[in-house]
Protein backbone atom coordinates (compact mmCIF):
# COMPACT_ATOMS: atom_id res chain seq x y z
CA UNK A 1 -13.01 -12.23 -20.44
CA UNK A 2 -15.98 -9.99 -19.56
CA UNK A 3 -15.77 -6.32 -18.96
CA UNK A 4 -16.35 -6.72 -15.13
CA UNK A 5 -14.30 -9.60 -15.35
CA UNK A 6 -11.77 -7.45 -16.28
CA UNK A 7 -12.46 -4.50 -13.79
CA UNK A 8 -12.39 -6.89 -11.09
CA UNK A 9 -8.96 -8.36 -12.27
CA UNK A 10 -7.36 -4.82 -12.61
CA UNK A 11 -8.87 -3.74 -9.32
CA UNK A 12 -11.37 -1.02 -10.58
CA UNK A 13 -14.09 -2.11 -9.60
CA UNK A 14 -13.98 0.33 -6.37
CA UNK A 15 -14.00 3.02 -8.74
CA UNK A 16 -16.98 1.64 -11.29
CA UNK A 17 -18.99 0.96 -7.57
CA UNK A 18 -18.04 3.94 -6.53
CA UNK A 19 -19.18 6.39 -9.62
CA UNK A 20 -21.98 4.31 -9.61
CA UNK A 21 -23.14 5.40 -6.31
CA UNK A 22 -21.82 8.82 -6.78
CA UNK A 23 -24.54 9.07 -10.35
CA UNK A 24 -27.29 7.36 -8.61
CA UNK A 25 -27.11 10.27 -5.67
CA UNK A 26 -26.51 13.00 -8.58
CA UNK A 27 -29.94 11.82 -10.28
CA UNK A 28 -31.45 11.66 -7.55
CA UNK A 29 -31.28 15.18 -6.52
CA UNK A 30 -30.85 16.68 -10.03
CA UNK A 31 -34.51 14.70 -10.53
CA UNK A 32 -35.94 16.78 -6.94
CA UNK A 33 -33.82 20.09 -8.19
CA UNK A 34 -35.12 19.87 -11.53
CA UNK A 35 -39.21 18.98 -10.37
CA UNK A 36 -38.99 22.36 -8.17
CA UNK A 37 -37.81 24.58 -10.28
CA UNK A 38 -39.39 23.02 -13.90
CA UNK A 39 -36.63 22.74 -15.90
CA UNK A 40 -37.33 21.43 -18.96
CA UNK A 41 -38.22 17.82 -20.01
CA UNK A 42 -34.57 17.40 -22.22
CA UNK A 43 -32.82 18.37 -19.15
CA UNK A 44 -32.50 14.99 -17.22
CA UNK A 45 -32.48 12.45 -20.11
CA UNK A 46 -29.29 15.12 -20.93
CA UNK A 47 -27.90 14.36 -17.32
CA UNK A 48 -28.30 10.33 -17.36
CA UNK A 49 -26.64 10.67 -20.59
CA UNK A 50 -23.95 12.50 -19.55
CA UNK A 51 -23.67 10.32 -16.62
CA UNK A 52 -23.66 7.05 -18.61
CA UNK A 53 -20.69 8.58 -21.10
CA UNK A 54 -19.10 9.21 -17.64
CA UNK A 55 -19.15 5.80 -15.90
CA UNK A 56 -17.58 4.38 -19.36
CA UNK A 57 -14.83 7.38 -19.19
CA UNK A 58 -14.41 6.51 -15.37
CA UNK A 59 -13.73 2.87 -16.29
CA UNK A 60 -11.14 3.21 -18.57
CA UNK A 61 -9.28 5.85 -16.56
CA UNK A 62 -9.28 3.32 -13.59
CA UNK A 63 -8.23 0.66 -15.70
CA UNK A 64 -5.15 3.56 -17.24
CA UNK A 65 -4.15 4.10 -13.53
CA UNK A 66 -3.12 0.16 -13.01
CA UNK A 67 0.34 -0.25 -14.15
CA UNK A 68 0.73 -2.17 -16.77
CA UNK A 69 4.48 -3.66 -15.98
CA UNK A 70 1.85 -5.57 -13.81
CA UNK A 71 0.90 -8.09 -15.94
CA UNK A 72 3.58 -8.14 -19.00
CA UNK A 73 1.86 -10.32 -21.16
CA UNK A 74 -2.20 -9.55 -21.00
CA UNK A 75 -1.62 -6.22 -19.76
CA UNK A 76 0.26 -4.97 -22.44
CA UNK A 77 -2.26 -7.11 -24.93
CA UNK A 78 -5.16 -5.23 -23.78
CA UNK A 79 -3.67 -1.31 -24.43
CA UNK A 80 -2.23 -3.30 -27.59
CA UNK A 81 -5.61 -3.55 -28.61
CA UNK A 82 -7.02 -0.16 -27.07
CA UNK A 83 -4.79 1.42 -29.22
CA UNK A 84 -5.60 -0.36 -32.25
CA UNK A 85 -9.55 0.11 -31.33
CA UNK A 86 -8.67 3.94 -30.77
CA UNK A 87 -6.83 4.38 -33.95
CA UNK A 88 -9.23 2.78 -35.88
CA UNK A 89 -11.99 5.07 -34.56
CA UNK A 90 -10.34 8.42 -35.08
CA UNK A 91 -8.73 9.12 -31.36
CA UNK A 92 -5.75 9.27 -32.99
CA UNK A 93 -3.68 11.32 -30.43
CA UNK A 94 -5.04 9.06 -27.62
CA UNK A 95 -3.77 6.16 -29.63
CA UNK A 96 -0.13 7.70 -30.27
CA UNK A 97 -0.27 7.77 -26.12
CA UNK A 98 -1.10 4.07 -25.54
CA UNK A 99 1.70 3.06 -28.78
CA UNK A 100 4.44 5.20 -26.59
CA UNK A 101 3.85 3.33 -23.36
CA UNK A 102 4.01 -0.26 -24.66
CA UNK A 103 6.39 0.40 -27.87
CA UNK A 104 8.93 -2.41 -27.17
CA UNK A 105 7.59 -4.24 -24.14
CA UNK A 106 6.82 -7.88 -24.43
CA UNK A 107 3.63 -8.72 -26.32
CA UNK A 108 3.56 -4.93 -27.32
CA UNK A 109 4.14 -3.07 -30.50
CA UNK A 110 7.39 -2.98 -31.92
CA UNK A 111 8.96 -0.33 -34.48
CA UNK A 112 9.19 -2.44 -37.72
CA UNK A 113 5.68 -3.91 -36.65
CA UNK A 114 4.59 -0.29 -37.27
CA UNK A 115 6.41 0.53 -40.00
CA UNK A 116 5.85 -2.03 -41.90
CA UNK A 117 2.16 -3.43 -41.56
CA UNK A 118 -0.26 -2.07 -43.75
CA UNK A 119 -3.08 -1.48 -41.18
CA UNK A 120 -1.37 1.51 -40.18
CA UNK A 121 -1.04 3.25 -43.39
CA UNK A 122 -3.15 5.53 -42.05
CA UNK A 123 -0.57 7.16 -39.46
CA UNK A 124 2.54 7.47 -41.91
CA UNK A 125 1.64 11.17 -42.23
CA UNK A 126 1.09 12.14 -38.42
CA UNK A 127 4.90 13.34 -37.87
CA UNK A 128 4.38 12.11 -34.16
CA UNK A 129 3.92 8.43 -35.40
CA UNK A 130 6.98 8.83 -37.46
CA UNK A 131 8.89 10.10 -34.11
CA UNK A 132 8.01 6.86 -32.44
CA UNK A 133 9.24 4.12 -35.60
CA UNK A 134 12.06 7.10 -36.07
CA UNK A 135 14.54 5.09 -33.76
CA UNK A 136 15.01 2.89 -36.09
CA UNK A 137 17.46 4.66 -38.22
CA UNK A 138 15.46 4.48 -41.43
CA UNK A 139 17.37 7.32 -42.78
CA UNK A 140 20.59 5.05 -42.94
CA UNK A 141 18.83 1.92 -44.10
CA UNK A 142 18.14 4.12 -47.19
CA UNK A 143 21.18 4.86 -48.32
């Protein structure tokens, strides 16, 4: 499934349209603001930039807002995979965020998942990844 395939199934696509629209008309006049009062020539490649990184930030925030109890299965499979993408990347805290809200749903994460597979080796000293496999009762199991 495509990207817009996917804003259209989660019902952002309003918002995508809608910053899209809202970044054309912010060029636009930046590009007659900028002409009249010669700013100079890194200014608006800066702004389309910055207005590119937005739409992408816009998306995924839209996408956020739609619950996911909406669709158990995919749903939860896409911020399954969100997370993992984040982690992977370095957004660790954003990560931690997305494991809390599916930990234990269906087709989520679950605690011995995370405490056990190696691909998350990586997290066993952040003490708020410990906090969410913590339920478990480790501690006991030990003894």
């Amino acid at each position: 499934m495509g990207f817009l395939e996917e804003l259209k199934r989660r019902n952002a696509i309003r918002v995508v349209v809608a910053y899209t629209i809202v970044a054309w008309l912010v060029a636009q006049i930046a590009d007659l603001v900028f002409n009249n009062i010669a700013a100079p020539e890194w200014v608006m490649p800066a702004l389309l930039l910055m207005l590119a990184l937005g739409f992408f930030a816009a998306a995924e925030e839209a996408q956020r807002m739609e619950p996911v109890q909406r669709d158990n299965l995919d749903g939860t499979y896409i911020v399954k995979v969100l997370a993992e993408v984040l982690a992977l990347s370095g957004e660790k805290g954003r990560a931690l965020e997305l494991i809390a809200q599916i930990i234990d749903k269906p087709a989520g994460f679950r605690r011995w998942d995370l405490y056990l597979d190696p691909r998350w080796d990586f997290f066993r000293d952040d003490e708020r990844f410990n906090d969410l496999i913590r339920p478990l009762n480790l501690d006991k199991a030990k003894q």
